[in-house]
Protein backbone atom coordinates (compact mmCIF):
# COMPACT_ATOMS: atom_id res chain seq x y z
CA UNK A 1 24.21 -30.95 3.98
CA UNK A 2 27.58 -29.00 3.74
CA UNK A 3 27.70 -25.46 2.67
CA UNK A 4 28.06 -25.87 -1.08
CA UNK A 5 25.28 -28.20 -1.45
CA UNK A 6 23.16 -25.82 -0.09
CA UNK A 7 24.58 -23.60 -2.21
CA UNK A 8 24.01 -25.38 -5.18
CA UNK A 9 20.24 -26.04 -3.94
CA UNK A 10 19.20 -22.67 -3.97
CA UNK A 11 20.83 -21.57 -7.21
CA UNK A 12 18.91 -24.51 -8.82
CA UNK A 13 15.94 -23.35 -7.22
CA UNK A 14 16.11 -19.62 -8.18
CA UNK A 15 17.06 -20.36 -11.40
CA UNK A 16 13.92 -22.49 -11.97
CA UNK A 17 11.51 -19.70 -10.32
CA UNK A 18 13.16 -17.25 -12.42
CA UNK A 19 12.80 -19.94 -15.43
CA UNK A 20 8.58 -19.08 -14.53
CA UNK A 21 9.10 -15.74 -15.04
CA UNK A 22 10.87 -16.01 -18.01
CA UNK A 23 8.14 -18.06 -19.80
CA UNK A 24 6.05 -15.85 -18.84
CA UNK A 25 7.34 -12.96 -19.76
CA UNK A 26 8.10 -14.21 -22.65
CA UNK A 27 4.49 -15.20 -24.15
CA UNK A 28 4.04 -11.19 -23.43
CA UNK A 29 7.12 -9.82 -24.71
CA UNK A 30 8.32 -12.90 -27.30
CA UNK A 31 4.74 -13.47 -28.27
CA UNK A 32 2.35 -10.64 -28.06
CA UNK A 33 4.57 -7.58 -28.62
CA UNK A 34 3.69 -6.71 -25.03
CA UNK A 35 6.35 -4.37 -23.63
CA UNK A 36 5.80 -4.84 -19.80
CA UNK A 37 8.59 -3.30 -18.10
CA UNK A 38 6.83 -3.49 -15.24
CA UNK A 39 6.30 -7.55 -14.60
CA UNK A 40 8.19 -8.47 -11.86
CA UNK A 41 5.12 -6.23 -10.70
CA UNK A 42 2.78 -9.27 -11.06
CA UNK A 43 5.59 -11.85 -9.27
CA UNK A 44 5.20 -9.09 -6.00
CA UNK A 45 1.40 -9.25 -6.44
CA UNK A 46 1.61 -12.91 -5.72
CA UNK A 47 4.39 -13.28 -3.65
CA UNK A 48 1.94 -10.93 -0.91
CA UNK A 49 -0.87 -12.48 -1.76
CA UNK A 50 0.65 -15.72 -0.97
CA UNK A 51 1.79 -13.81 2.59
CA UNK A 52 -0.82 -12.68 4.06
CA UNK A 53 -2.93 -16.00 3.18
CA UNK A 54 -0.47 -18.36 4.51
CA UNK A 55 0.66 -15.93 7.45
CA UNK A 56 -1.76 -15.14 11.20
CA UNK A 57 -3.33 -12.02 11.92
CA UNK A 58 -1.12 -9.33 12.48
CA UNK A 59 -1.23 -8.32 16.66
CA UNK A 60 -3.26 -5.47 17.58
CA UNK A 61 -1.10 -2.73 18.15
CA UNK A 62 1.56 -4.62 17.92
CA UNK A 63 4.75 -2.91 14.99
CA UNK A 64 4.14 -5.33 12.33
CA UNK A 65 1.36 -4.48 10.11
CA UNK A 66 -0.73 -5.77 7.21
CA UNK A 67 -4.19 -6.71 6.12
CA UNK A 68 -5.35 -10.35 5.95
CA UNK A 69 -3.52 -13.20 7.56
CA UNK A 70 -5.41 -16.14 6.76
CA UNK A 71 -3.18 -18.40 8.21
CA UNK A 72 -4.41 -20.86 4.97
CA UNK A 73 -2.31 -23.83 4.63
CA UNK A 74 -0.46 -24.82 1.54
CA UNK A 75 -1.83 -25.11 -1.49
CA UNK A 76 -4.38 -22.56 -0.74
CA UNK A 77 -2.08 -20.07 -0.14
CA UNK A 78 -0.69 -20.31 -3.09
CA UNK A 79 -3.60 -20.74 -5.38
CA UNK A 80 -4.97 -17.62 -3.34
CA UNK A 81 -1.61 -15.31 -4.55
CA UNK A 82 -2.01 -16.81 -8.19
CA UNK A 83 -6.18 -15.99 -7.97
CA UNK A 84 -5.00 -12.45 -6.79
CA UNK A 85 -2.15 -11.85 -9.40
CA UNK A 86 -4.63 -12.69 -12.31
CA UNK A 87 -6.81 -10.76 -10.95
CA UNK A 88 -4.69 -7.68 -10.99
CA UNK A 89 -3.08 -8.40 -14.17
CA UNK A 90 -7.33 -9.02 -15.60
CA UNK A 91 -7.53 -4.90 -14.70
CA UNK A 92 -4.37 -3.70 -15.38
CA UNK A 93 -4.30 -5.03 -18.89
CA UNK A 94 -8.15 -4.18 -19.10
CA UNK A 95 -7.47 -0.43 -18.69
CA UNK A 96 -3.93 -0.60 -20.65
CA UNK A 97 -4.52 -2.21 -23.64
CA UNK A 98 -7.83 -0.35 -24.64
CA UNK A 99 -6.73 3.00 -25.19
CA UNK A 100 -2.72 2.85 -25.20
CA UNK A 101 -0.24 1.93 -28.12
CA UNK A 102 3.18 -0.18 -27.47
CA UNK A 103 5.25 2.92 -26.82
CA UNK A 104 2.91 4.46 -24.45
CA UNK A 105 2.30 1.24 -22.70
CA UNK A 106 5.89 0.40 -22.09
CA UNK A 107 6.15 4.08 -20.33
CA UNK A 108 2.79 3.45 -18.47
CA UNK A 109 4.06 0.09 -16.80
CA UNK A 110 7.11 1.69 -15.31
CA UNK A 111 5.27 4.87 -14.07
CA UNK A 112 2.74 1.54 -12.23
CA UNK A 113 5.58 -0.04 -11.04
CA UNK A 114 6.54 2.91 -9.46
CA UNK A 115 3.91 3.81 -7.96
CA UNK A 116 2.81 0.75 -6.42
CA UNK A 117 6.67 0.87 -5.12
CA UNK A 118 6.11 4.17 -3.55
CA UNK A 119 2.74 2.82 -2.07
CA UNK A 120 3.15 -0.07 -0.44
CA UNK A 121 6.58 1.92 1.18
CA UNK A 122 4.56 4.60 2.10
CA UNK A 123 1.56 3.43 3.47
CA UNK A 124 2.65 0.72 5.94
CA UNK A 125 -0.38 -0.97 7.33
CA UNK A 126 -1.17 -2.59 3.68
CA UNK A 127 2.21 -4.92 3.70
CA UNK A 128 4.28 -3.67 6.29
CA UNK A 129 6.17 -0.83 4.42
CA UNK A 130 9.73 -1.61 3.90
CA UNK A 131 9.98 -3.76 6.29
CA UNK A 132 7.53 -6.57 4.40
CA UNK A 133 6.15 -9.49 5.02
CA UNK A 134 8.49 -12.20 7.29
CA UNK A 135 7.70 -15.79 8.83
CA UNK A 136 6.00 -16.99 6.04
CA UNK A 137 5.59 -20.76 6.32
CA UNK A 138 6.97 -23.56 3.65
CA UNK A 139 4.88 -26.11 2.15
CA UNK A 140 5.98 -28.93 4.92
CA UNK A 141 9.01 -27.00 6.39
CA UNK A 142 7.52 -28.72 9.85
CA UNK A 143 7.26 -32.07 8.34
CA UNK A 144 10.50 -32.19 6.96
CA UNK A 145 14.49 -31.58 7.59
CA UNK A 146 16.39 -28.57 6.24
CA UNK A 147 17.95 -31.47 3.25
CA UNK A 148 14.99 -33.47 2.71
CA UNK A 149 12.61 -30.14 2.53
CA UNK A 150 15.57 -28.44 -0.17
CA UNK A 151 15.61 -31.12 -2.26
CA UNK A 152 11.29 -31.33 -1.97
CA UNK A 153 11.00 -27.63 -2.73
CA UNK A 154 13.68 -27.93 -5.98
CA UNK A 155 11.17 -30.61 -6.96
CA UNK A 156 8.47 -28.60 -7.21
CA UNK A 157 10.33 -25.73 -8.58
CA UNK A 158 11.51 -28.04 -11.71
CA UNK A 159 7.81 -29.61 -12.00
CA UNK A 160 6.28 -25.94 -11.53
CA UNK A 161 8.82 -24.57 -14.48
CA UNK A 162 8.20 -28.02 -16.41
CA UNK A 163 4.09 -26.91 -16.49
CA UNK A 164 4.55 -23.88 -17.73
CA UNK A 165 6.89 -25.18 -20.27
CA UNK A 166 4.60 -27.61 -22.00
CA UNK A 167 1.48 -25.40 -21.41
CA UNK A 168 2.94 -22.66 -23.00
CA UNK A 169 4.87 -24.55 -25.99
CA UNK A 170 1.43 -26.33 -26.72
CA UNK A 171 -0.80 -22.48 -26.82
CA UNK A 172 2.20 -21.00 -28.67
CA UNK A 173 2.17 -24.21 -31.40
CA UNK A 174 -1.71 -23.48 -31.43
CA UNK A 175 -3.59 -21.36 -34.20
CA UNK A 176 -3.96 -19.13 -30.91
CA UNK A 177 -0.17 -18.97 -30.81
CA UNK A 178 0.18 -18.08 -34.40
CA UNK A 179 -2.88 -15.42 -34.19
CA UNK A 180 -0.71 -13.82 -31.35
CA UNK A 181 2.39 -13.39 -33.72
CA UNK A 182 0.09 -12.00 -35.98
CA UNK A 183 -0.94 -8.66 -33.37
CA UNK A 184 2.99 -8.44 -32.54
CA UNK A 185 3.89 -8.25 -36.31
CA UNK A 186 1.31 -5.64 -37.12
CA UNK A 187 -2.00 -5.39 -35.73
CA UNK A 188 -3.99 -4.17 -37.49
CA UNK A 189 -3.10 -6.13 -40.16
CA UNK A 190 -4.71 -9.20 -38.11
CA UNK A 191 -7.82 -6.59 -36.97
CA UNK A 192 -8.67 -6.77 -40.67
CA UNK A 193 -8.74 -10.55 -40.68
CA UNK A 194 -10.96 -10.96 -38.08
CA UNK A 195 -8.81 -10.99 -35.05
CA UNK A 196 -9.21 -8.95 -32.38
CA UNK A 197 -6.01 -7.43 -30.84
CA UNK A 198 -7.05 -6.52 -27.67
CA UNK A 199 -8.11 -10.10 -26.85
CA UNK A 200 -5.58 -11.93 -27.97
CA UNK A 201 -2.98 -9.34 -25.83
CA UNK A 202 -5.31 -9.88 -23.03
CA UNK A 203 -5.14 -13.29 -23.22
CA UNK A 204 -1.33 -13.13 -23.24
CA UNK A 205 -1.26 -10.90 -20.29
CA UNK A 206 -3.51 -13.46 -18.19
CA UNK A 207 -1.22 -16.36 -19.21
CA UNK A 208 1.56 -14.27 -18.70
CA UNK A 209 0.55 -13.09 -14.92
CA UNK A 210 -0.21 -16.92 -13.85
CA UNK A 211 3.71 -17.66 -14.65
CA UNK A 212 4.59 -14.26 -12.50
CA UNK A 213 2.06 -15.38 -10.01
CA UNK A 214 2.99 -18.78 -9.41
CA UNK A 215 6.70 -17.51 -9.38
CA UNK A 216 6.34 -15.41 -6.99
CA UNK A 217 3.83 -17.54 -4.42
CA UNK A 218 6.61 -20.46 -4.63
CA UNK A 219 9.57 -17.50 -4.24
CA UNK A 220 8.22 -15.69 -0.91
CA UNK A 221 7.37 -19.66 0.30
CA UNK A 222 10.55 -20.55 0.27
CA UNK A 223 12.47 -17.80 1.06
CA UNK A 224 9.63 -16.96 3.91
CA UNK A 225 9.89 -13.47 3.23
CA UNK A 226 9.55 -10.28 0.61
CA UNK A 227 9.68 -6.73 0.84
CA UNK A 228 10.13 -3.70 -1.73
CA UNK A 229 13.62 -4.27 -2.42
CA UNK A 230 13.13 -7.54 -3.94
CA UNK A 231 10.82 -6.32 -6.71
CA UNK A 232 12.86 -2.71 -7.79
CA UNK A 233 13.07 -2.12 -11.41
CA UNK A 234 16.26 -3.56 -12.34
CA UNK A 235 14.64 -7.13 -11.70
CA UNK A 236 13.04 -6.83 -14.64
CA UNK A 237 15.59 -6.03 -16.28
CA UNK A 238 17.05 -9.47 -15.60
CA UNK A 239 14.00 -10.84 -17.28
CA UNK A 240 13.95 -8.92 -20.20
CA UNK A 241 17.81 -10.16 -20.22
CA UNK A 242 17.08 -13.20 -19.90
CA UNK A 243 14.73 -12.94 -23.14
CA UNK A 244 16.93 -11.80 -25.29
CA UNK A 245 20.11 -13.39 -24.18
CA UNK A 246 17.85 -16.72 -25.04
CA UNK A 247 16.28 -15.65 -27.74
CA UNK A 248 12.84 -13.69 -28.10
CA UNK A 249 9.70 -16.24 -29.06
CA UNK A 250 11.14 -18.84 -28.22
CA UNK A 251 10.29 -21.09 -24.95
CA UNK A 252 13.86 -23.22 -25.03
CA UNK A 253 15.30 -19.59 -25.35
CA UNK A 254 13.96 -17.88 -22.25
CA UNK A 255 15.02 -21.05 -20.04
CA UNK A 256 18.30 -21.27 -21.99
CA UNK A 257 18.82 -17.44 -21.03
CA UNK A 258 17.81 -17.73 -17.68
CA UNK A 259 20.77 -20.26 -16.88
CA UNK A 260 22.95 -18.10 -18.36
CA UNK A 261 21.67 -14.77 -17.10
CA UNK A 262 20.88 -16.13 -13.53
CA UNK A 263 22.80 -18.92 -12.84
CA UNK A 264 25.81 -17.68 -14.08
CA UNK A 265 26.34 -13.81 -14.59
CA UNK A 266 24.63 -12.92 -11.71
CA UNK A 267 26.45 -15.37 -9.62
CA UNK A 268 29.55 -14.37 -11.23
CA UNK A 269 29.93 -11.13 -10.08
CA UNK A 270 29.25 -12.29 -6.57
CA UNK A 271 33.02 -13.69 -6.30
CA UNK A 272 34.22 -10.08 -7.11
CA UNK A 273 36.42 -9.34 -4.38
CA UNK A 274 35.22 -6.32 -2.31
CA UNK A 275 36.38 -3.28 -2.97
CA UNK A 276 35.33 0.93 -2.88
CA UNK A 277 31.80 1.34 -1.64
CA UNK A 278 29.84 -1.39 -0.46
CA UNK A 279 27.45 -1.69 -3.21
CA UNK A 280 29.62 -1.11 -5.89
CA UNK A 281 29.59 -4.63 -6.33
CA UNK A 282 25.78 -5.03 -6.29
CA UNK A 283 25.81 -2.13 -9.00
CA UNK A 284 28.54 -3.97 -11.65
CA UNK A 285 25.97 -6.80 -11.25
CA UNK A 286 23.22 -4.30 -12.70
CA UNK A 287 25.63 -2.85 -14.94
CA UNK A 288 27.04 -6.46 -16.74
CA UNK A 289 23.71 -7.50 -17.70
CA UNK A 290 23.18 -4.28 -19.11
CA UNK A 291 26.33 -4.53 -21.46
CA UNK A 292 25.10 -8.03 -21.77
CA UNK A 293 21.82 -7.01 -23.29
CA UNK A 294 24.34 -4.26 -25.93
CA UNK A 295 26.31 -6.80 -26.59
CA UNK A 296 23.35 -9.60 -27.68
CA UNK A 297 21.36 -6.67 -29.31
CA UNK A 298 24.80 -5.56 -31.66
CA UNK A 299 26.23 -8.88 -32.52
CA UNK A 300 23.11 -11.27 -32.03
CA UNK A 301 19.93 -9.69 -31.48
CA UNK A 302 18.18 -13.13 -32.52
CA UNK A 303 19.49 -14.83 -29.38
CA UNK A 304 21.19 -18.07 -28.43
CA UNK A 305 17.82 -19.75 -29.88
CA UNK A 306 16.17 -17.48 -32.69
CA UNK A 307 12.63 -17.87 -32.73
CA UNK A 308 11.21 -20.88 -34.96
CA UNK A 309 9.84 -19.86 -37.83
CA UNK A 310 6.09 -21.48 -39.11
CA UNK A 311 6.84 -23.83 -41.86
CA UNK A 312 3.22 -24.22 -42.88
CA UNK A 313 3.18 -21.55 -44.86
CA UNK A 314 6.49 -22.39 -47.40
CA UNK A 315 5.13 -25.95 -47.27
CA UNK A 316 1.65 -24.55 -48.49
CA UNK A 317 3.37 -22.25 -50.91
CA UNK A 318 5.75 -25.56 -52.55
CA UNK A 319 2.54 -28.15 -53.03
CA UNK A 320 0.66 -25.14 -54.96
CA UNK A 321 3.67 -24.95 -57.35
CA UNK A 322 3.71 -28.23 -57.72
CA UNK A 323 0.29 -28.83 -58.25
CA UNK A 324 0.32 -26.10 -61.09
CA UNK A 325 2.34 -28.07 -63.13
CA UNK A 326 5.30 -27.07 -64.88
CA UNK A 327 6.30 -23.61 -65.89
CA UNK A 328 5.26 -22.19 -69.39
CA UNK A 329 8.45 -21.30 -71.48
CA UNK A 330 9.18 -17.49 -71.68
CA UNK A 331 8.09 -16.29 -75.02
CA UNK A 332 11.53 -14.95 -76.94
CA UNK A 333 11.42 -11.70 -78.88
């Protein structure tokens, strides 16, 4: 396989992990009004999960540290990082959504994220510190060669993303999916109807965490490793990018945005020739998506794909006019 296929390979295969994310995300964000700034949060909860069940005991006294190693083979790994990452989300949203509004909540999942950032840095025998986890094994890396086991993983990438297409596109077209517009519209409007907000968010936030989970148990598979860097803030704010590049609410939208978003700004500034400080080109990377997100929120804030709007309700509202026959005449003075 030459260089560019292999290229092309990965970029297909990031951009349908990061296609997981974005569904996700968007059933909280899109969906439920759920202003998690802090989900690529729940992609790291899987991606270590998925680590230190597919990886051997860390040596005794040896310099890489960490708790488990399983050494489970695929699927289990995976389904144990997804178990874990639902898990996690089950009591972070548990403890969130009881007692905080959507402002406070937004500001409580960054100060989370950040913590857990500082943590796992800090305190190095729970996932190795900065350093992370490394040598994760593939799902048949040993079976197969480096072109047969590319194209194998990008097949389960597009199948994965394909899942949580239709799953999600057949809640969302649900009554479930309308109740959950309903709480991001105003809820307590749908508390007086007989809804209950904090379920239906929770619900959202479980959904949403199995897309982060599975994305990140199939990222830190095949890239066989993950540390802190690869879950800093500004990775969410490629998701939330990719949301409303797309268009907010809607499922076509979020993948839609993530091709544009990942496959092509991100890999656009990578061709910048090199110049000044060494990250200054990481940092215009940060800084176009940012005047990306400006740019949709001035002149498009609806997206490339607006949301779809219910038509039961204007098809309701015609077939009562109709059936009330035809209009009295206005009385003239």
């Amino acid at each position: 396989m030459g260089a560019l296929a292999y290229y092309g390979f990965t970029i297909a295969i990031y951009t349908c992990l990061s296609a997981i994310q974005a569904l996700g995300f968007n059933l909280q964000f899109g969906f439920a009004g759920i202003i998690n700034l802090a989900y690529v949060v729940l992609v790291a909860v899987g991606a270590y999960s998925t680590a230190i069940a597919a990886v051997a005991p860390a040596p005794h006294g040896g310099l890489t540290q960490y708790i488990g190693g399983f050494g489970w083979p695929f699927p289990w790994d995976m389904l144990f990082g997804i178990f874990c990452t639902l898990a996690f989300s089950a009591v972070l949203g548990g403890l969130a959504f009881k007692r905080l509004r959507e402002d406070y909540l937004a500001v409580s999942m960054i100060v989370v994220g950040a913590g857990l950032l500082v943590l796992i840095n800090d305190d190095v025998p729970i996932f190795n510190g900065t350093s992370g986890m490394a040598g994760v094994p593939g799902p048949f890396q040993d079976q197969l060669g480096p072109e047969a086991y590319q194209f194998v993983f990008l097949m389960m990438s597009a199948v994965s993303a394909l899942l949580i297409f239709l799953l999600f596109s057949r809640i969302t077209k649900s009554p479930f999916g309308r109740a959950l517009k309903a709480v991001r519209e105003d809820s307590d409007a749908a508390a007086s109807l007989g809804k209950s907000p904090w379920r239906l968010k929770m619900s959202a936030f479980l959904l949403g965490g199995l897309a982060a989970g599975l994305s990140g148990s199939l990222l830190i598979l095949y890239i066989g490793a993950w540390n802190t860097s690869a879950w800093l803030p500004q990775e969410s704010l490629i998701v939330l990018a990719a949301i409303i590049v797309g268009g907010r609410g809607n499922h076509g939208g979020a993948v839609l945005g993530t091709f544009v978003v990942i496959g092509v700004i991100t890999q656009a500034t990578k061709f910048i020739p090199s110049f000044g400080n060494a990250v200054l080109v990481a940092s215009l990377q940060v800084v176009s998506i940012g005047l990306l997100i400006l740019a949709f929120m001035w002149w498009r804030p609806q997206g490339l794909l607006p949301e779809l709007k219910d038509q039961y309700l204007r098809v309701g509202i015609k077939k009562e006019l109709s059936d009330s026959g035809p209009a009295l005449p206005r009385a003239v003075d």
